[in-house]
PDB file of N, CA and C in Angstrom:
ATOM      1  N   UNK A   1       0.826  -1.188   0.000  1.00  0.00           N
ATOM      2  CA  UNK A   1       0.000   0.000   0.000  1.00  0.00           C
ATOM      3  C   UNK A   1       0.873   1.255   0.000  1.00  0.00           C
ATOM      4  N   UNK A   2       1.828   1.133   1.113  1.00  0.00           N
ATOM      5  CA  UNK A   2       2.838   2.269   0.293  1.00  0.00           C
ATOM      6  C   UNK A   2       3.554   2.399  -0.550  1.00  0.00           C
ATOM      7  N   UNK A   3       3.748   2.024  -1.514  1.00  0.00           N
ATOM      8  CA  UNK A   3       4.096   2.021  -2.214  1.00  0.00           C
ATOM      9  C   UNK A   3       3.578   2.733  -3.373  1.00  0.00           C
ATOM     10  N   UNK A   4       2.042   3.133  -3.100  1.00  0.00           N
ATOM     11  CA  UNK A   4       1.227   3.360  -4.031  1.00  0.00           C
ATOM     12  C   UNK A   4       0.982   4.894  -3.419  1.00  0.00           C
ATOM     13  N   UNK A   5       1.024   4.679  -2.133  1.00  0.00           N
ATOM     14  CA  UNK A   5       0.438   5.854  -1.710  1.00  0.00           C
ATOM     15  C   UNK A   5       1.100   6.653  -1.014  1.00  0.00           C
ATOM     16  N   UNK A   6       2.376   6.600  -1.088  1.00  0.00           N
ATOM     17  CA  UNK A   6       3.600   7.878  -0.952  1.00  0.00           C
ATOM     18  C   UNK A   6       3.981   8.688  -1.725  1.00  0.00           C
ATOM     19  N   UNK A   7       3.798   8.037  -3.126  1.00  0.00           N
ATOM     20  CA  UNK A   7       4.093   8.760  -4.318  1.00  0.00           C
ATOM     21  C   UNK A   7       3.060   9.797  -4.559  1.00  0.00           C
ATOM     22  N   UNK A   8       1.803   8.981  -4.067  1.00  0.00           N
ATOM     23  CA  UNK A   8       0.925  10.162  -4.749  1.00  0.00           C
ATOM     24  C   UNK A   8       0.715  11.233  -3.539  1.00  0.00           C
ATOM     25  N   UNK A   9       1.267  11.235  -2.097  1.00  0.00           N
ATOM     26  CA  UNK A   9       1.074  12.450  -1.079  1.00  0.00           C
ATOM     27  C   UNK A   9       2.082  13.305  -1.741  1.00  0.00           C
ATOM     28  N   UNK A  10       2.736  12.621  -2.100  1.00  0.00           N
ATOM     29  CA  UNK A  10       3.926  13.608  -2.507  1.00  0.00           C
ATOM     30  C   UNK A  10       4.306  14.854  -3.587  1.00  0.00           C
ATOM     31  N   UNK A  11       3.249  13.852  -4.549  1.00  0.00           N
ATOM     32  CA  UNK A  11       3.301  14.965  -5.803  1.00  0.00           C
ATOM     33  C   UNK A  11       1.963  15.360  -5.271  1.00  0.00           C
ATOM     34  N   UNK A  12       1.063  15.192  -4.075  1.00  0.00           N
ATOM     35  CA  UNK A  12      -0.135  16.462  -4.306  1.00  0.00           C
ATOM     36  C   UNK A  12       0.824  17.339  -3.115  1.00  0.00           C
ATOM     37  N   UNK A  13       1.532  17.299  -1.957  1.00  0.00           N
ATOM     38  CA  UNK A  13       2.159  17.808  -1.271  1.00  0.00           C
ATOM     39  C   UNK A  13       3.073  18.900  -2.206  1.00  0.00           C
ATOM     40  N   UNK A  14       3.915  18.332  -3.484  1.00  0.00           N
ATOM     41  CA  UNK A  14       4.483  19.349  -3.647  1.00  0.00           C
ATOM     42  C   UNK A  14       3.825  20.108  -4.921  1.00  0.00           C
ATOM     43  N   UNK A  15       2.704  20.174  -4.955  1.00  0.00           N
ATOM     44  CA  UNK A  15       1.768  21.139  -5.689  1.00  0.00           C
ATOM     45  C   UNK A  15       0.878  22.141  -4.973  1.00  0.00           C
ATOM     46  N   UNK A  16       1.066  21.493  -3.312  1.00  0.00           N
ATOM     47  CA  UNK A  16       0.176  22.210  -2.516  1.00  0.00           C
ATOM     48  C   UNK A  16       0.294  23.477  -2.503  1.00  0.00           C
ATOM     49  N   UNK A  17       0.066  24.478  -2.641  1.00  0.00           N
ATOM     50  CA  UNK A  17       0.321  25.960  -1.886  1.00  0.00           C
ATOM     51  C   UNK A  17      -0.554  26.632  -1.127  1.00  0.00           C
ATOM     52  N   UNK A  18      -0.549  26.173   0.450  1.00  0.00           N
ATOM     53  CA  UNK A  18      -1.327  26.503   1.326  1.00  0.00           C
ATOM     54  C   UNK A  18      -0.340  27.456   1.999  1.00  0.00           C
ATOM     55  N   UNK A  19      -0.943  28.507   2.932  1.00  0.00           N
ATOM     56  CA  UNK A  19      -0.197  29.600   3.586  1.00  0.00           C
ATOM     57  C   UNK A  19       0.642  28.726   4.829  1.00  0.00           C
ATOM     58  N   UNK A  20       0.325  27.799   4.931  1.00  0.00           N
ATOM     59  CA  UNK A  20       0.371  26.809   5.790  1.00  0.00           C
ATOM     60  C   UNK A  20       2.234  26.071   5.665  1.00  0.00           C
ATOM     61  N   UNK A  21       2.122  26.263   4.495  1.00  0.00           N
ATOM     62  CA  UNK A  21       3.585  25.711   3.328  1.00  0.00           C
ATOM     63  C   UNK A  21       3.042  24.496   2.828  1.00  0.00           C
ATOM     64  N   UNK A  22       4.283  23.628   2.122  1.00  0.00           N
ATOM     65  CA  UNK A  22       3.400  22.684   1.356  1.00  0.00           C
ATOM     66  C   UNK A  22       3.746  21.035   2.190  1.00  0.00           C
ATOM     67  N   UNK A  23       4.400  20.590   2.918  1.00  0.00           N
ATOM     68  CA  UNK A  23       4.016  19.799   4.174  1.00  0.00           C
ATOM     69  C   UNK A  23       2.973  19.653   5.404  1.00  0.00           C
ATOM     70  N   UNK A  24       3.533  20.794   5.549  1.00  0.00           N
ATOM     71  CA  UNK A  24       2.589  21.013   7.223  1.00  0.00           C
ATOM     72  C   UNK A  24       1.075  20.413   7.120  1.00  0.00           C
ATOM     73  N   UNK A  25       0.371  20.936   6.182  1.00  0.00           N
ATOM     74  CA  UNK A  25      -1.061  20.312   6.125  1.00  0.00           C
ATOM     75  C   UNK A  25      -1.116  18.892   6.242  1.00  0.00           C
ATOM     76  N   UNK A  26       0.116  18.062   5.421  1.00  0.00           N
ATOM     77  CA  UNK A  26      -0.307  16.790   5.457  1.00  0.00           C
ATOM     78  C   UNK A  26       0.133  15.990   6.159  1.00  0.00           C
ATOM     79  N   UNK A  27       0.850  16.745   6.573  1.00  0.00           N
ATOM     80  CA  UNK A  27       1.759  16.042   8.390  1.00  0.00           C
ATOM     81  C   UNK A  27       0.615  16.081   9.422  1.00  0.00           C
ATOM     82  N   UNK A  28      -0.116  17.109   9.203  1.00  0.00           N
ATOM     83  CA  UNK A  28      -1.244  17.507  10.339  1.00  0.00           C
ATOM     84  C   UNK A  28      -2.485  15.845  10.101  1.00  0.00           C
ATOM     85  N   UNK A  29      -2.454  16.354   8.491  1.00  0.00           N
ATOM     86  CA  UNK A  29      -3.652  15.129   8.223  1.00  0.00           C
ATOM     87  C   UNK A  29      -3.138  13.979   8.879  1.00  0.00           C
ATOM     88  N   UNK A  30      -2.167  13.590   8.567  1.00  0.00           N
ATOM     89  CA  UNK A  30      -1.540  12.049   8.747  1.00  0.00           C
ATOM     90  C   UNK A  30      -1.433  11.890  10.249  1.00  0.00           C
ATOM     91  N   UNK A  31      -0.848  12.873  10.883  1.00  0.00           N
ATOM     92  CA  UNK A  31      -0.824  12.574  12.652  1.00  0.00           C
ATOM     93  C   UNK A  31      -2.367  12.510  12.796  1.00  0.00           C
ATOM     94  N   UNK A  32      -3.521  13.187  12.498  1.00  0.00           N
ATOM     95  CA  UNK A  32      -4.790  13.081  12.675  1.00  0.00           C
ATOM     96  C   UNK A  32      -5.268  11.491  12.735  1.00  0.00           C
ATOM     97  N   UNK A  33      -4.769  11.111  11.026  1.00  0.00           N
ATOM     98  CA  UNK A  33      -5.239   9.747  10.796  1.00  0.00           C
ATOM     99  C   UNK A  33      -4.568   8.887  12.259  1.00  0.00           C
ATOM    100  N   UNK A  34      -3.485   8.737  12.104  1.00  0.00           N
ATOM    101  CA  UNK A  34      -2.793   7.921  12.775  1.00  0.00           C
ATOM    102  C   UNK A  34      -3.547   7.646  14.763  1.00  0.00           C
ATOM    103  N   UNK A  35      -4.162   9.361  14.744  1.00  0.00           N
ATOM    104  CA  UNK A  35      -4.049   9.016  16.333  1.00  0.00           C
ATOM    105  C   UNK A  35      -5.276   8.515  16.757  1.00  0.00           C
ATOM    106  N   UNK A  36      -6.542   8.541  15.853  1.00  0.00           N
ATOM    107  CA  UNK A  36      -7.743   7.733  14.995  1.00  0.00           C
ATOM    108  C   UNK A  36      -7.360   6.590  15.018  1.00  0.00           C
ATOM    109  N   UNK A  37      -6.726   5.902  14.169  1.00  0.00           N
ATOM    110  CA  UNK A  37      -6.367   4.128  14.196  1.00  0.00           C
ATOM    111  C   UNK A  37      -5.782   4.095  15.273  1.00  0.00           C
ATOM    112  N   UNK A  38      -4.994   4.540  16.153  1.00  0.00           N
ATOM    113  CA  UNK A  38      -3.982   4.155  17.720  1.00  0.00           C
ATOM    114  C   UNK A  38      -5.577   4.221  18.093  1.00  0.00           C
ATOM    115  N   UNK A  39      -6.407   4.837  18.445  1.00  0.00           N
ATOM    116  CA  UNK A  39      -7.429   4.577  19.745  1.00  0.00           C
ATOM    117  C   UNK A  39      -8.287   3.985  18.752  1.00  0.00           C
ATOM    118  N   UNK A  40      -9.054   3.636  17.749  1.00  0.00           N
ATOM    119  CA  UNK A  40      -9.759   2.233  16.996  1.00  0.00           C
ATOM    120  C   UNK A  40      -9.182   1.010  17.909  1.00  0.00           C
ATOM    121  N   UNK A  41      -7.660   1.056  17.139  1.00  0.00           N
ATOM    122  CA  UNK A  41      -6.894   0.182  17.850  1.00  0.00           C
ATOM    123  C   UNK A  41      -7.524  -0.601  19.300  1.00  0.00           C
ATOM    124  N   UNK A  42      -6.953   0.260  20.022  1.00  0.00           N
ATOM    125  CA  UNK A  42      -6.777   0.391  21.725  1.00  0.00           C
ATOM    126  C   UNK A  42      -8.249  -0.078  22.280  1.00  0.00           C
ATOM    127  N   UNK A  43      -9.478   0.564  21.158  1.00  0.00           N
ATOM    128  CA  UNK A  43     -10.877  -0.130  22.284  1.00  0.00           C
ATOM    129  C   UNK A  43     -11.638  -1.006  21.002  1.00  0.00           C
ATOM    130  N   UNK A  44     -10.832  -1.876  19.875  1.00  0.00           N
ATOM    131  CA  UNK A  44     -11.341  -2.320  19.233  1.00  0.00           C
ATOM    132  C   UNK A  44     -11.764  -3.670  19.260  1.00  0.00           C
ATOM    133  N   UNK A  45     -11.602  -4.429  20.564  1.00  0.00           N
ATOM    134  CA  UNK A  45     -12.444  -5.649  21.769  1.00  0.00           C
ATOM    135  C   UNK A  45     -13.493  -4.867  22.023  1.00  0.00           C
ATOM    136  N   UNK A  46     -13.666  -3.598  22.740  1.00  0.00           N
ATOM    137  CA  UNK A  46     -15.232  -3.285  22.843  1.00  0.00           C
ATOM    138  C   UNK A  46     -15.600  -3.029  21.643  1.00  0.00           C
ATOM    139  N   UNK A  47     -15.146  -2.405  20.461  1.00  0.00           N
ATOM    140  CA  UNK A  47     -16.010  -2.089  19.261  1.00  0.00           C
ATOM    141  C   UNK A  47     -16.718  -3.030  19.100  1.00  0.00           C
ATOM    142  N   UNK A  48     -16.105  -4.679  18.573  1.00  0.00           N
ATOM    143  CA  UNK A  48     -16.423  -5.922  18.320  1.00  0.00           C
ATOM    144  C   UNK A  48     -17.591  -5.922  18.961  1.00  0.00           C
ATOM    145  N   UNK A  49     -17.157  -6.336  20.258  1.00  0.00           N
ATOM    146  CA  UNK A  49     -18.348  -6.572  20.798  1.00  0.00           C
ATOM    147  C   UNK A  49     -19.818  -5.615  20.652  1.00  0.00           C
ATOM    148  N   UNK A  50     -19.456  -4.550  20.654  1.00  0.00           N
ATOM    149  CA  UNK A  50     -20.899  -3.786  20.155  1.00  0.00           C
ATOM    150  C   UNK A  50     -21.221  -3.729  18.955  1.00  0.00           C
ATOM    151  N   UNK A  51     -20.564  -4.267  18.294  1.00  0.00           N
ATOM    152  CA  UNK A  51     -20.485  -5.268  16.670  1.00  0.00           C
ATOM    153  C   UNK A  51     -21.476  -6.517  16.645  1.00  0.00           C
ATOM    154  N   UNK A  52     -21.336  -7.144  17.384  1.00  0.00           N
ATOM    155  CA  UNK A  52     -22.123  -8.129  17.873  1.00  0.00           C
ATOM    156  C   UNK A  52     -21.028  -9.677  17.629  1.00  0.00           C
ATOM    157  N   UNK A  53     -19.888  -9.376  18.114  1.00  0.00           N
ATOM    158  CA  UNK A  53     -18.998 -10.100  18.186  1.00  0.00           C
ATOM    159  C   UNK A  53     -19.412 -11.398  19.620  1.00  0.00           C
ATOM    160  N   UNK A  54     -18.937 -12.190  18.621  1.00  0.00           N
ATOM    161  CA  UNK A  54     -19.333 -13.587  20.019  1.00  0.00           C
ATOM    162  C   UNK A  54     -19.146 -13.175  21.501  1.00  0.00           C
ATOM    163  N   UNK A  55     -19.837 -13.839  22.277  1.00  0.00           N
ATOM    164  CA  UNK A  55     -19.923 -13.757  23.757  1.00  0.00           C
ATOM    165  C   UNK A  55     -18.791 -14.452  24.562  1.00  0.00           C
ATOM    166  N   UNK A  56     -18.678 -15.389  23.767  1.00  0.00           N
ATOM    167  CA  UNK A  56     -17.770 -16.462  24.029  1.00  0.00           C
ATOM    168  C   UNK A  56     -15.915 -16.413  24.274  1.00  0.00           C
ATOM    169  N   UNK A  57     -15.786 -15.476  22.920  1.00  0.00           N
ATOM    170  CA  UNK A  57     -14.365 -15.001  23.018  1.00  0.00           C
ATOM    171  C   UNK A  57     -14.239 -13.349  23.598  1.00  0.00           C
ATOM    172  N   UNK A  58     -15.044 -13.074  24.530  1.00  0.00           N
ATOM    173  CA  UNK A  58     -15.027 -11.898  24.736  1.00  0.00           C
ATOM    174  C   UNK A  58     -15.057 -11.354  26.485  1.00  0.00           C
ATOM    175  N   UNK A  59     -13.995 -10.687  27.145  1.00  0.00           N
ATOM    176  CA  UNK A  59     -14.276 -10.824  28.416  1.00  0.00           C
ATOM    177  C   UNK A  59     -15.125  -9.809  28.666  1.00  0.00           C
ATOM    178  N   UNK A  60     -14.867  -9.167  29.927  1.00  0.00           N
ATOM    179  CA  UNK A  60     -15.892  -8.503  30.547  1.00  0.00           C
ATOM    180  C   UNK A  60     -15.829  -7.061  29.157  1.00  0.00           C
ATOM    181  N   UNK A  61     -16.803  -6.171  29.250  1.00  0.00           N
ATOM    182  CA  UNK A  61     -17.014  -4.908  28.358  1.00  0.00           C
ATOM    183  C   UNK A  61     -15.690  -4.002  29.283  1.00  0.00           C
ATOM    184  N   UNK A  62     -15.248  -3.196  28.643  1.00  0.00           N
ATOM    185  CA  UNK A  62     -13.947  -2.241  29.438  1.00  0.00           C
ATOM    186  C   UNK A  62     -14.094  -0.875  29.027  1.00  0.00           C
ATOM    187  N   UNK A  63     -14.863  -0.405  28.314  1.00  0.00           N
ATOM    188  CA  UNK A  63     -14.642   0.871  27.563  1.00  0.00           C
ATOM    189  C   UNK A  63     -14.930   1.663  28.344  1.00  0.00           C
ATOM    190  N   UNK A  64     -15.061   2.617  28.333  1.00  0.00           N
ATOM    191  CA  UNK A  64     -15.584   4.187  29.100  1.00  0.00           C
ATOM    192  C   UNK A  64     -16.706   4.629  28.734  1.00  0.00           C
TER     193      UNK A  64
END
């Protein structure tokens, strides 16, 4: 997948011209994405389960 999809941040990164410069925006996006999948991640035993993931392989609920 990266392979596919570095090339193309890159040439829209260096076409960008935001006041911002032409990184910063997509450094911002990407730490965004990233800290999104880290907590998916982290409570994705309770997601399941409110998924309607088996009873069986599942311990007590933990989320907040």
């Amino acid at each position: 997948m990266c392979r596919k999809v570095l090339p193309c941040v890159r040439i829209w990164s260096d076409k960008c011209s935001s006041k911002y410069g032409r990184r910063r925006p997509f450094i911002l996006a990407g730490s965004l994405m990233i800290s999104v999948a880290v907590t998916i991640i982290g409570f994705s035993a309770d997601i399941g389960y409110l998924l309607g993931d088996a009873d069986e392989d599942h311990r007590k609920f933990k989320g907040t």
